[in-house]
N, C-alpha and C. Protein backbone atom coordinates (compact mmCIF):
# COMPACT_ATOMS: atom_id res chain seq x y z
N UNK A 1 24.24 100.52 1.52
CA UNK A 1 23.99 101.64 2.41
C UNK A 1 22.75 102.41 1.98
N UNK A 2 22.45 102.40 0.37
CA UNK A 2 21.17 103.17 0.13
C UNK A 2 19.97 102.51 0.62
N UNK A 3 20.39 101.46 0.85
CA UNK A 3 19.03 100.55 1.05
C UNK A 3 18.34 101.34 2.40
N UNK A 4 19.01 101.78 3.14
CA UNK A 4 18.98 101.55 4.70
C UNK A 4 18.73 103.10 5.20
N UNK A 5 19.61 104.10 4.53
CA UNK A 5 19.65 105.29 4.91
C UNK A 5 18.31 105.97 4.61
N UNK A 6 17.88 107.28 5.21
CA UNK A 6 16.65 107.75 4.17
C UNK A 6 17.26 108.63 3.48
N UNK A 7 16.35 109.30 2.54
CA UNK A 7 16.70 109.98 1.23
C UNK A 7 17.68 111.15 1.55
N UNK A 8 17.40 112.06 2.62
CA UNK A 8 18.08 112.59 3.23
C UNK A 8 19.30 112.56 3.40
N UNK A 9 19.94 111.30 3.94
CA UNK A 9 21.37 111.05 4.17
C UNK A 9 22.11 110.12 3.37
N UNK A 10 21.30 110.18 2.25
CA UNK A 10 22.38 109.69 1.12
C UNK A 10 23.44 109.73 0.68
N UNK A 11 23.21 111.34 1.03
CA UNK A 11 25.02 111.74 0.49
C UNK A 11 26.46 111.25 1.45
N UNK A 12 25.86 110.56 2.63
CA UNK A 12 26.66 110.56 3.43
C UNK A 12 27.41 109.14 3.32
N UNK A 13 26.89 108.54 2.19
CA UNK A 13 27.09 106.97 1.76
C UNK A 13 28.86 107.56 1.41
N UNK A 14 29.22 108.44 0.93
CA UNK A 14 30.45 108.78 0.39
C UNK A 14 31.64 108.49 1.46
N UNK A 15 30.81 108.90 3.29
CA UNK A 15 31.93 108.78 4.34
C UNK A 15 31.88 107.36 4.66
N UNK A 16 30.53 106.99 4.57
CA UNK A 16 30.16 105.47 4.94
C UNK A 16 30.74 104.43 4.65
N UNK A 17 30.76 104.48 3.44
CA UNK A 17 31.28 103.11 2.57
C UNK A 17 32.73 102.85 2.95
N UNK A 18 33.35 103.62 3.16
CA UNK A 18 34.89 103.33 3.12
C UNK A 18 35.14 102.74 4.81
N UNK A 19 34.33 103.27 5.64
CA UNK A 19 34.98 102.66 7.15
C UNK A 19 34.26 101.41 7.08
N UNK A 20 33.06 101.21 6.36
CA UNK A 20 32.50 99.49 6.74
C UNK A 20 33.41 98.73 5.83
N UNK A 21 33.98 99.03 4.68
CA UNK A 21 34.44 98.51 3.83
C UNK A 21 35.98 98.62 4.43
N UNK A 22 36.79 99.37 4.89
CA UNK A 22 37.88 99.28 5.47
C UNK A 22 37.89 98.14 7.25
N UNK A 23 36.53 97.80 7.53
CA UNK A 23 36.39 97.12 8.76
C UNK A 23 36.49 95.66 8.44
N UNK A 24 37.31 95.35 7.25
CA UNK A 24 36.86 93.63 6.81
C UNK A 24 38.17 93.36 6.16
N UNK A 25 39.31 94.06 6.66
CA UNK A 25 40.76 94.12 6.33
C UNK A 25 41.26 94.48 5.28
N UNK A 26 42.11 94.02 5.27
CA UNK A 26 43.13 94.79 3.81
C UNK A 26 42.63 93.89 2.52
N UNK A 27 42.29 93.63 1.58
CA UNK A 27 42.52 92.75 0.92
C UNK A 27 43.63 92.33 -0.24
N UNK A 28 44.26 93.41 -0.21
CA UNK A 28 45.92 93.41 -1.31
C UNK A 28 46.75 92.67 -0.31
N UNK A 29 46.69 93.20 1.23
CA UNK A 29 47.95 92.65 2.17
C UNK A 29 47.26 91.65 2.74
N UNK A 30 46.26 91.14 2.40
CA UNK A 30 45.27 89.70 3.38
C UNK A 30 45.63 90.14 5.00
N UNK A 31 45.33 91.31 5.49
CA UNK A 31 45.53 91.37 6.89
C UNK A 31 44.31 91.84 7.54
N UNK A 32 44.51 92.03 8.76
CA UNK A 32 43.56 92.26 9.59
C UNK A 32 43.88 92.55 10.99
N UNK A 33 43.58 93.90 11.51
CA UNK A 33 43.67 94.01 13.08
C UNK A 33 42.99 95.36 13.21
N UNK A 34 43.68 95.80 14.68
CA UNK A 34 43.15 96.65 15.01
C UNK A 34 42.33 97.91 14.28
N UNK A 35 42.87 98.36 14.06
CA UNK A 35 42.56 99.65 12.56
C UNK A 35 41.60 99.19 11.71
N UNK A 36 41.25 97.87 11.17
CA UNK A 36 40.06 97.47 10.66
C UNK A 36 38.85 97.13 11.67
N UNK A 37 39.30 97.16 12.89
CA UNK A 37 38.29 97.06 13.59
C UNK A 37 37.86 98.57 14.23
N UNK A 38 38.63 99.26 14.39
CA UNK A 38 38.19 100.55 14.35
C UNK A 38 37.44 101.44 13.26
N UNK A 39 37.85 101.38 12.20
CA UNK A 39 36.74 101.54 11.22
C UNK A 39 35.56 101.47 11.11
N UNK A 40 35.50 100.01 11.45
CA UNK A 40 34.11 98.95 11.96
C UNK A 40 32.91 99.93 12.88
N UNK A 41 33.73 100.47 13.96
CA UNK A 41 33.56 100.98 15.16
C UNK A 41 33.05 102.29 14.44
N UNK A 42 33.90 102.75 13.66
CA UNK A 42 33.68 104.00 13.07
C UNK A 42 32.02 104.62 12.56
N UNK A 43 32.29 103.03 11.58
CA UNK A 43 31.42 103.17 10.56
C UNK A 43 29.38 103.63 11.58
N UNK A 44 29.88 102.50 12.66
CA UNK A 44 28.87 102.23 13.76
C UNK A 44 28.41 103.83 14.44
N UNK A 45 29.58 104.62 14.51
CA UNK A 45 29.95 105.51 15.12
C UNK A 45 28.73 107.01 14.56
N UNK A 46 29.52 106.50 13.32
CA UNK A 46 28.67 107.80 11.84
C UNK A 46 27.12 107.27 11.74
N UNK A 47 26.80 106.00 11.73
CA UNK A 47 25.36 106.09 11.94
C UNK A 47 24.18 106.79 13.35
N UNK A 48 25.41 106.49 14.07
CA UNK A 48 24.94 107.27 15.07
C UNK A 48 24.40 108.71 15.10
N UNK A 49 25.69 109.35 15.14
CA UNK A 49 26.00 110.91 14.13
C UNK A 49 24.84 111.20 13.46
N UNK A 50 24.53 110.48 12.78
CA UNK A 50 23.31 110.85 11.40
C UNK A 50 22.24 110.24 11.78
N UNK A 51 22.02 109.89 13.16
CA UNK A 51 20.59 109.36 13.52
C UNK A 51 20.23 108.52 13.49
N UNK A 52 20.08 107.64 12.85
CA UNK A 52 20.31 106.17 12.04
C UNK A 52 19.94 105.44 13.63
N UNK A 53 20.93 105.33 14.12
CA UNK A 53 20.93 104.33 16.15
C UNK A 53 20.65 105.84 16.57
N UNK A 54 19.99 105.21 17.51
CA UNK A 54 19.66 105.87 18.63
C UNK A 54 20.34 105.25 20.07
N UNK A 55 20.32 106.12 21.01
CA UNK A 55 21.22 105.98 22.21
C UNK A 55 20.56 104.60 22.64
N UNK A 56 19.27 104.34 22.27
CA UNK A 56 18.67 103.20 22.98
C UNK A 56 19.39 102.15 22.52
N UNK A 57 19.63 102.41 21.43
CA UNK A 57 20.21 100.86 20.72
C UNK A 57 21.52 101.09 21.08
N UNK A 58 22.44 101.68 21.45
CA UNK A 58 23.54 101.21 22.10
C UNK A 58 24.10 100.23 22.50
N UNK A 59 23.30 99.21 23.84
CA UNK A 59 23.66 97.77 24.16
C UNK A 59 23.23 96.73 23.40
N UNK A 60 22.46 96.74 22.38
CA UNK A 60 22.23 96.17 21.72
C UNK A 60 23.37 96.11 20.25
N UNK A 61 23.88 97.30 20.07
CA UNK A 61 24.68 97.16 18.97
C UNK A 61 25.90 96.77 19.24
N UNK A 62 26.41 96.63 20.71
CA UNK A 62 27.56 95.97 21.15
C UNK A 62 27.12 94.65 21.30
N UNK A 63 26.24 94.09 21.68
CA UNK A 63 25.75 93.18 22.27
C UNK A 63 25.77 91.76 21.12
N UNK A 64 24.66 92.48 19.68
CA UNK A 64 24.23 92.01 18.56
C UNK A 64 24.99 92.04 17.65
N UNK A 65 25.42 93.56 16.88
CA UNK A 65 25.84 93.41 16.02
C UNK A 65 27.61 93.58 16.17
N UNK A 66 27.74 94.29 17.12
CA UNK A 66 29.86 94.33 16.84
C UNK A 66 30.14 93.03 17.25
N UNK A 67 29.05 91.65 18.28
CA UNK A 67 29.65 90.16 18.57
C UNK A 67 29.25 89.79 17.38
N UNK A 68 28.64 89.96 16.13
CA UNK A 68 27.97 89.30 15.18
C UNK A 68 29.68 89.28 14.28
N UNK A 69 29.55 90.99 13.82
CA UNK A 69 30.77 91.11 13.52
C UNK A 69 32.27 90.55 13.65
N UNK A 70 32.79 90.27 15.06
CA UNK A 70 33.37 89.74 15.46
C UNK A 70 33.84 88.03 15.35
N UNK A 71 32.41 87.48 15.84
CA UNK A 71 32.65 86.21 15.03
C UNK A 71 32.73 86.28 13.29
N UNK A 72 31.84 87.15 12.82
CA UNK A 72 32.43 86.77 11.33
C UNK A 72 33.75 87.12 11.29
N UNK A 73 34.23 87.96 11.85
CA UNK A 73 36.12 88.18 11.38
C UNK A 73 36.47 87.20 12.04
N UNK A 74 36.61 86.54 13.18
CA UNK A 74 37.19 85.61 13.20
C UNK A 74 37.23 84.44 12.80
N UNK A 75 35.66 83.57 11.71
CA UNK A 75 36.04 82.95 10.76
C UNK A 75 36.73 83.42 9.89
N UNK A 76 36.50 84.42 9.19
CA UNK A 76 37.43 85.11 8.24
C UNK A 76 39.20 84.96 8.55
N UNK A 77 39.51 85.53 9.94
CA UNK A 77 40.71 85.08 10.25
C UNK A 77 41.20 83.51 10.11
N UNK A 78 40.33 82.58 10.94
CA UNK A 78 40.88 81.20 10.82
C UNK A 78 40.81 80.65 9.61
N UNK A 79 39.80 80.73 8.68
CA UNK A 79 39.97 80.48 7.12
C UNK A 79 40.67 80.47 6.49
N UNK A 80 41.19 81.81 6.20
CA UNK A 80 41.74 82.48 5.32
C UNK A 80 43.38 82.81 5.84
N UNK A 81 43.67 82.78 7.27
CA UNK A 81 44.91 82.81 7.89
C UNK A 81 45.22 84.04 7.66
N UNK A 82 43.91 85.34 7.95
CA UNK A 82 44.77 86.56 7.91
C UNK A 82 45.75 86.84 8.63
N UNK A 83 46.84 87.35 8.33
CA UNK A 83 47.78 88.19 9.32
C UNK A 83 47.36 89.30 9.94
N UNK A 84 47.99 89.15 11.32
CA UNK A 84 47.63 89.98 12.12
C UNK A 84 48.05 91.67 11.69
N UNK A 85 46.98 92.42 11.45
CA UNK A 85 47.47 93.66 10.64
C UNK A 85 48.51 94.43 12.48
N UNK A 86 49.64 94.95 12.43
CA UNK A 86 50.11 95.61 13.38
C UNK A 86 50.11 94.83 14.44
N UNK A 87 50.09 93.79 14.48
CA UNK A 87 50.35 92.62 16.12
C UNK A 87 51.51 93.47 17.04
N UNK A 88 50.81 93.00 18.16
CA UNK A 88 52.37 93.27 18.82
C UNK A 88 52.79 92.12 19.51
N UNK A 89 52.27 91.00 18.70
CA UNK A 89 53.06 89.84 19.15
C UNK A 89 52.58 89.31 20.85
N UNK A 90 52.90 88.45 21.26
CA UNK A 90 52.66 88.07 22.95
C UNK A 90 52.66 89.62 23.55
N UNK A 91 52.92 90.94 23.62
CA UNK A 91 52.72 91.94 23.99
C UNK A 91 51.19 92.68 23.91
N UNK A 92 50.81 91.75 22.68
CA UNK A 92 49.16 92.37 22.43
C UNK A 92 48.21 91.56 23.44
N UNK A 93 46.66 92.27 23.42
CA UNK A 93 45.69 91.56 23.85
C UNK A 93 45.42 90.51 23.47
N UNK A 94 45.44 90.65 22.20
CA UNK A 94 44.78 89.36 21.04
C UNK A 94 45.60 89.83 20.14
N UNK A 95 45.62 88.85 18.63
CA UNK A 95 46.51 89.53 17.38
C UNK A 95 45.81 90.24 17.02
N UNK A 96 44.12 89.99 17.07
CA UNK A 96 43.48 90.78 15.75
C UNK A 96 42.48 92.18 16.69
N UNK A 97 42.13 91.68 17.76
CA UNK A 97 41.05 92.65 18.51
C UNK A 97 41.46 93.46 19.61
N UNK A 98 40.43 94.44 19.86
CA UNK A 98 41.08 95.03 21.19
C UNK A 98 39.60 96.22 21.77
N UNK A 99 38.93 95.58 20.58
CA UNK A 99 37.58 96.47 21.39
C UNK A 99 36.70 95.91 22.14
N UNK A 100 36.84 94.39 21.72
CA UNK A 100 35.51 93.43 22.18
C UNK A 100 36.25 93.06 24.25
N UNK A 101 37.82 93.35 24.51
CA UNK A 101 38.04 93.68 25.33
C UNK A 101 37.59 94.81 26.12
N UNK A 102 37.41 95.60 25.60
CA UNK A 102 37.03 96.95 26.09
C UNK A 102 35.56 97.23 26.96
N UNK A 103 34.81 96.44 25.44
CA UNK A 103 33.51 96.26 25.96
C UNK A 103 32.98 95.41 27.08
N UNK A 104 34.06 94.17 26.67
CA UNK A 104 33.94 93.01 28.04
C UNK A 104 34.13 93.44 28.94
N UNK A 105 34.84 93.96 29.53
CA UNK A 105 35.07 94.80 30.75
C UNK A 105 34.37 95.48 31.25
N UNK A 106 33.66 96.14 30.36
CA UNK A 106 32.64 96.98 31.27
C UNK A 106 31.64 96.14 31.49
N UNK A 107 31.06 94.94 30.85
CA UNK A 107 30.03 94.71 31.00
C UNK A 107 30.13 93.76 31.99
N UNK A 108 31.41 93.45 33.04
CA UNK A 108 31.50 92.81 33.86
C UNK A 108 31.83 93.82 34.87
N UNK A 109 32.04 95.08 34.71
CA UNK A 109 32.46 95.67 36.25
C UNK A 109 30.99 95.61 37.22
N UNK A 110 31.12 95.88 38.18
CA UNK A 110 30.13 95.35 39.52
C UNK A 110 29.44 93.97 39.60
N UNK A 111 30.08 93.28 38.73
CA UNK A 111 29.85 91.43 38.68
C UNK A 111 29.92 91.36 39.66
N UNK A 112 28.74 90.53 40.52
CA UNK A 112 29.32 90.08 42.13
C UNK A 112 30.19 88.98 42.13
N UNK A 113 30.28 87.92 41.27
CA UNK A 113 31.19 86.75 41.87
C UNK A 113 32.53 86.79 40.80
N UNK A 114 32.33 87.22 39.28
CA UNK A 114 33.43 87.28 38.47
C UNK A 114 34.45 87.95 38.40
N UNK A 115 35.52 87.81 38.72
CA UNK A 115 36.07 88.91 38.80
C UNK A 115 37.45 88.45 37.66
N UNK A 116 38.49 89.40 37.28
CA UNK A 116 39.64 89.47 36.46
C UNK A 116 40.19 88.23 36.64
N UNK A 117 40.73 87.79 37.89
CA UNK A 117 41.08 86.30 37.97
C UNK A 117 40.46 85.34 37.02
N UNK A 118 39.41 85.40 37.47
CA UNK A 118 38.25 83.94 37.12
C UNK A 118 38.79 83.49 35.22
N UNK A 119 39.32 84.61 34.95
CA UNK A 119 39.58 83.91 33.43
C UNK A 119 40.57 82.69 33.73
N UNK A 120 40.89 82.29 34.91
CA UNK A 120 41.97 81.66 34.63
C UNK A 120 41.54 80.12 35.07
N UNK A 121 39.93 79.78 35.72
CA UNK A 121 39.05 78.86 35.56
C UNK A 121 38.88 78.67 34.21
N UNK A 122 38.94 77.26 34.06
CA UNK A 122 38.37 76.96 32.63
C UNK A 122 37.02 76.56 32.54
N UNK A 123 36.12 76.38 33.71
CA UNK A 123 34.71 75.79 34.01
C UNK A 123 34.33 77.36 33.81
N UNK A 124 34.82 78.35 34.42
CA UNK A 124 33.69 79.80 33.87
C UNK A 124 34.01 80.23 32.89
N UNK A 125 34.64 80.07 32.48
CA UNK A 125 35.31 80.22 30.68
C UNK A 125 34.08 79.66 29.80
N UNK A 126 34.33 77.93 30.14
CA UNK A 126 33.79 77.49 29.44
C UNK A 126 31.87 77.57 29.65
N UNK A 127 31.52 78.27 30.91
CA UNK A 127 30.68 77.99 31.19
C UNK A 127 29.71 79.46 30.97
N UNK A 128 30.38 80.44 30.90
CA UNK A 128 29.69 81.82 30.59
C UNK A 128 30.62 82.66 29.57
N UNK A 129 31.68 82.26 28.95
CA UNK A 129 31.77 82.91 27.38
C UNK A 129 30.72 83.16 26.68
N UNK A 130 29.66 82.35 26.89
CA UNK A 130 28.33 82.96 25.52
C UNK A 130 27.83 84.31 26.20
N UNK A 131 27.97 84.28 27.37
CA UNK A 131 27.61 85.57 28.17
C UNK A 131 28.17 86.53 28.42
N UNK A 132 29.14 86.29 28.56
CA UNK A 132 30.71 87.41 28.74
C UNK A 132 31.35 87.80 27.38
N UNK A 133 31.23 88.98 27.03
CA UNK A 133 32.65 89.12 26.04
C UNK A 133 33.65 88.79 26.30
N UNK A 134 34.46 89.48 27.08
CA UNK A 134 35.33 89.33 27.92
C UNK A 134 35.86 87.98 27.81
N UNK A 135 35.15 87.27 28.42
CA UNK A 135 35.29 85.63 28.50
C UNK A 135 35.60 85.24 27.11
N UNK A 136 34.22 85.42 26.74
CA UNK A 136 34.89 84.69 25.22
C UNK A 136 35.95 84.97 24.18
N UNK A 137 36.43 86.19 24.95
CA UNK A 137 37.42 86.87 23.96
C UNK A 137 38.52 86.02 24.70
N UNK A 138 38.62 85.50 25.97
CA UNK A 138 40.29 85.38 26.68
C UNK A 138 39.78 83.21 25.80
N UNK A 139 38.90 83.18 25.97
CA UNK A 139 38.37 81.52 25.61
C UNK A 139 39.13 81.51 24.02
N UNK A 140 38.62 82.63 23.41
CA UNK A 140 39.15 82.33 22.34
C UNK A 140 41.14 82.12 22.11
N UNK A 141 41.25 82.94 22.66
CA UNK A 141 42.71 83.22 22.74
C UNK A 141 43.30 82.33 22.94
N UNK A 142 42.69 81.49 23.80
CA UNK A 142 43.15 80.46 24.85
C UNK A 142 43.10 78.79 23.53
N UNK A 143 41.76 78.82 22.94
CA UNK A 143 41.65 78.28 21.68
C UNK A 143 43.01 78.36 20.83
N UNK A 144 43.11 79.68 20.60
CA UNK A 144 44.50 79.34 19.26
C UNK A 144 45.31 79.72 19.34
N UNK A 145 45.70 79.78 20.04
CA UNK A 145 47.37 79.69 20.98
C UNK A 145 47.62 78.56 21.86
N UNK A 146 48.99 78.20 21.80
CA UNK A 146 49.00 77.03 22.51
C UNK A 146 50.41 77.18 23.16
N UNK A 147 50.41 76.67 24.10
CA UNK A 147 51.28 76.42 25.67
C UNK A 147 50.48 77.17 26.56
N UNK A 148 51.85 77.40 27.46
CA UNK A 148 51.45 78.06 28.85
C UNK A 148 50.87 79.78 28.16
N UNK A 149 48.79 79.92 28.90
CA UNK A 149 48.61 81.38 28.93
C UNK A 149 49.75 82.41 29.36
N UNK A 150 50.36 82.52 30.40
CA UNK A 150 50.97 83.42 30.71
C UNK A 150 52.14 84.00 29.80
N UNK A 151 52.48 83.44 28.68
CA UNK A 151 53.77 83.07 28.24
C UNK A 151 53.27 83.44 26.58
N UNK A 152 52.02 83.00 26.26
CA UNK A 152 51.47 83.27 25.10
C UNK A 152 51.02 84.71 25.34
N UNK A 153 50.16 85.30 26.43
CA UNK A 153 49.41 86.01 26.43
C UNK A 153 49.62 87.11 27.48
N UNK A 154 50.64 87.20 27.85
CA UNK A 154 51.47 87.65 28.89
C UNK A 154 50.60 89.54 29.44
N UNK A 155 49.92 89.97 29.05
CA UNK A 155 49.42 90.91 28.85
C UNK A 155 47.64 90.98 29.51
N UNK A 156 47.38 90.03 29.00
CA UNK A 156 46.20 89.28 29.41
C UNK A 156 46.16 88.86 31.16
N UNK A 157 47.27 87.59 31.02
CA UNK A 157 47.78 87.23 32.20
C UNK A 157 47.74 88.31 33.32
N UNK A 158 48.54 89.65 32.91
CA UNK A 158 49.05 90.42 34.08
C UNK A 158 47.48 91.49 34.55
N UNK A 159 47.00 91.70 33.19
CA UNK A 159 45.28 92.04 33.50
C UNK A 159 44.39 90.91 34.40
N UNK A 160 44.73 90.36 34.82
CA UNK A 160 43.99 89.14 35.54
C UNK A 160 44.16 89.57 36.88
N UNK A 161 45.40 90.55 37.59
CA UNK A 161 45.92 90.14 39.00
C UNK A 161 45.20 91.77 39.12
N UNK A 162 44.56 92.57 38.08
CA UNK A 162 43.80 93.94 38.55
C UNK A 162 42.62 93.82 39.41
N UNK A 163 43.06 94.53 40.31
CA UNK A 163 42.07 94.17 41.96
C UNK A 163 40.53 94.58 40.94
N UNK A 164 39.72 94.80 39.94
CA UNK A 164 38.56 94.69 39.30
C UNK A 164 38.38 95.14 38.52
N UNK A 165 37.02 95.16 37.88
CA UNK A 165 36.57 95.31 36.23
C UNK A 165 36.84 96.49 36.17
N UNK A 166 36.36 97.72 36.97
CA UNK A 166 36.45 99.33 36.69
C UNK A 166 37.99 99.53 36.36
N UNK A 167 39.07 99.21 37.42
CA UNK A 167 39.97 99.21 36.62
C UNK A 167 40.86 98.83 35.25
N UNK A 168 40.56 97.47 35.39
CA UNK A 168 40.55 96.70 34.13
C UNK A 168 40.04 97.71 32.72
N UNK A 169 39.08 98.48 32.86
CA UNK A 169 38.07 98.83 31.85
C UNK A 169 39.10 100.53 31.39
N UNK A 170 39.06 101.01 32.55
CA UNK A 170 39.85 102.34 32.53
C UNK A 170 41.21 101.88 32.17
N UNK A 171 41.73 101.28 32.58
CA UNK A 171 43.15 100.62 31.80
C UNK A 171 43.10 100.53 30.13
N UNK A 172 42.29 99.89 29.70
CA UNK A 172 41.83 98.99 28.58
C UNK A 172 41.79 100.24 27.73
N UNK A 173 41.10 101.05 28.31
CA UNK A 173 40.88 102.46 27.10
C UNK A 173 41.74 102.93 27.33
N UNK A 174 42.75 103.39 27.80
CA UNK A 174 43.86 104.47 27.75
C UNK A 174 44.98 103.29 27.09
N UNK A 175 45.30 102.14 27.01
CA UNK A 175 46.09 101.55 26.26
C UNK A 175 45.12 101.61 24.55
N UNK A 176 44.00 101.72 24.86
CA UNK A 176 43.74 101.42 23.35
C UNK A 176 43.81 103.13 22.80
N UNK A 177 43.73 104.05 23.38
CA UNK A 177 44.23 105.55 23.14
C UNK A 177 45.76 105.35 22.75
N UNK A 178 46.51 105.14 23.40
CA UNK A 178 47.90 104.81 23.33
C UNK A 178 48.23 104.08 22.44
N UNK A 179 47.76 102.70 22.30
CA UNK A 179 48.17 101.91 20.91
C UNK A 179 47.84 101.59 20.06
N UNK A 180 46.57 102.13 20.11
CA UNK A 180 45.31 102.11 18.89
C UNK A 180 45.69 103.79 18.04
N UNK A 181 44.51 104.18 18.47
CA UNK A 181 44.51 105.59 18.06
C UNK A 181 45.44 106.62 18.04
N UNK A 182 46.26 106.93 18.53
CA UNK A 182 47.92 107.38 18.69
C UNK A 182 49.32 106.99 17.80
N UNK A 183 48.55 105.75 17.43
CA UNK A 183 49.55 105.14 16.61
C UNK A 183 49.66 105.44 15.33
N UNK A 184 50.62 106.18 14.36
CA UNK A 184 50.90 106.55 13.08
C UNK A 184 50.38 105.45 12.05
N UNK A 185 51.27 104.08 12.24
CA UNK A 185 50.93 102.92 11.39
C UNK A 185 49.56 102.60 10.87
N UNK A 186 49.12 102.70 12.46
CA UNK A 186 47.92 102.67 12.27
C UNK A 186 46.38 103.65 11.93
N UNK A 187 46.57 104.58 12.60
CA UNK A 187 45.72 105.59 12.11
C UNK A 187 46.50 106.24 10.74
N UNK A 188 47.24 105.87 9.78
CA UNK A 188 47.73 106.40 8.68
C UNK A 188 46.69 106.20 7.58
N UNK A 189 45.84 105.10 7.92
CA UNK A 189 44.78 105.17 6.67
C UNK A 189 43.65 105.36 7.37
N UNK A 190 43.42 105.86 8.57
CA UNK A 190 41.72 106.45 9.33
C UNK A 190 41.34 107.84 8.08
N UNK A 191 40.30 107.44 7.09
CA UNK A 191 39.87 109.12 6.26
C UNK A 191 39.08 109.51 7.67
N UNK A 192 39.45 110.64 7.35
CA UNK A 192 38.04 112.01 8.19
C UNK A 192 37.21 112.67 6.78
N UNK A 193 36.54 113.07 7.89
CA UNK A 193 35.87 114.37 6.89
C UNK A 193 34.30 115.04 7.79
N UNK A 194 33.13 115.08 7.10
CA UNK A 194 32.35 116.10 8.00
C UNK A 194 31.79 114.98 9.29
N UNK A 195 31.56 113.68 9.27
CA UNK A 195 31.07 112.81 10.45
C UNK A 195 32.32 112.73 11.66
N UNK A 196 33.46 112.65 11.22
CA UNK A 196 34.53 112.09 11.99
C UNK A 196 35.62 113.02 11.62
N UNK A 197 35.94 114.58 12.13
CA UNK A 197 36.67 115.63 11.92
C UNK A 197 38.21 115.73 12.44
N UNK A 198 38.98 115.54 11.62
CA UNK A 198 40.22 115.77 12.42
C UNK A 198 40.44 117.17 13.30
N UNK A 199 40.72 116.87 14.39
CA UNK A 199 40.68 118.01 15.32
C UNK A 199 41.97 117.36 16.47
């Protein structure tokens, strides 16, 4: 972090270190989910805060670095066979994610031809996942889980029959308010302090 910050916001390496370093899972319990990916988010969050990104780089830091991120946790997951930190089992989005949903969504609302259905083509799956979050997040799913989607992913599935992305997207955040951030288990190890204030 010293490398990167200027001299100025050094001191702030103290809030820093712990959400990038809490964004790469547990390593006593080998787990990994949501709450480490919020951290992640966090950490992204506080550079902001302190200047560091600028609003311009916004789509780019979803775009570049939280998909960069992402695939590295999910080698990390298939490797290493983390457990899903807090799953909720066929009730969840995914075991381990729930932001790269979030983001997918928006970046498909006013799509003219894609719509919530279409995940359930495997030719646009397979054919614009490098382009879609979204996509590649349901592609992946679809990857390592096995039987019937509806039945594995039942959650997913029923997000498919939402008449479009705006909804889909406004959905997506008030469940991740609800079962993300709301949640004791999970926000039990979120630190605050002067970047990220409990209020």
């Amino acid at each position: 972090m010293l490398g990167f910050l200027p001299e100025g916001l050094r001191p702030a390496t103290a809030e820093l270190v712990p959400y990038f370093a809490d964004g790469f899972g547990n390593a006593s319990r080998i787990d990994y989910g949501t709450g480490h990916e919020t951290n992640f988010a966090a950490w992204l969050y506080c550079l902001a805060r302190l200047g560091v990104i600028g609003e311009e780089d916004y789509p780019a830091l979803v775009a570049r670095v939280f998909v960069k991120y992402m695939e590295l946790m999910r080698k990390l997951q298939l490797l290493y066979c983390l457990e899903p930190a807090g799953s909720h089992g066929v009730w969840g989005l995914d075991d381990y994610h729930f932001l790269p949903f979030i983001f997918g969504s928006s970046q498909l609302i006013d799509h003219k031809y894609m719509k919530p259905k279409s995940i359930h083509n495997q030719d646009i799956l397979d054919n614009f996942s490098d382009e879609y979050l979204y996509l590649a997040c349901v592609a992946f799913v679809k990857k390592v889980k096995k039987g019937v989607f509806a039945e594995h992913s039942p959650m997913l599935d029923d997000i498919s029959g939402v008449a479009n992305w705006n909804k889909v997207n406004s959905g997506l955040l008030k469940m991740y308010k609800a079962e993300v951030l709301e949640k004791v288990p999970i926000m039990q190890h979120f630190l605050f302090g002067s970047l990220i204030k409990w209020e």
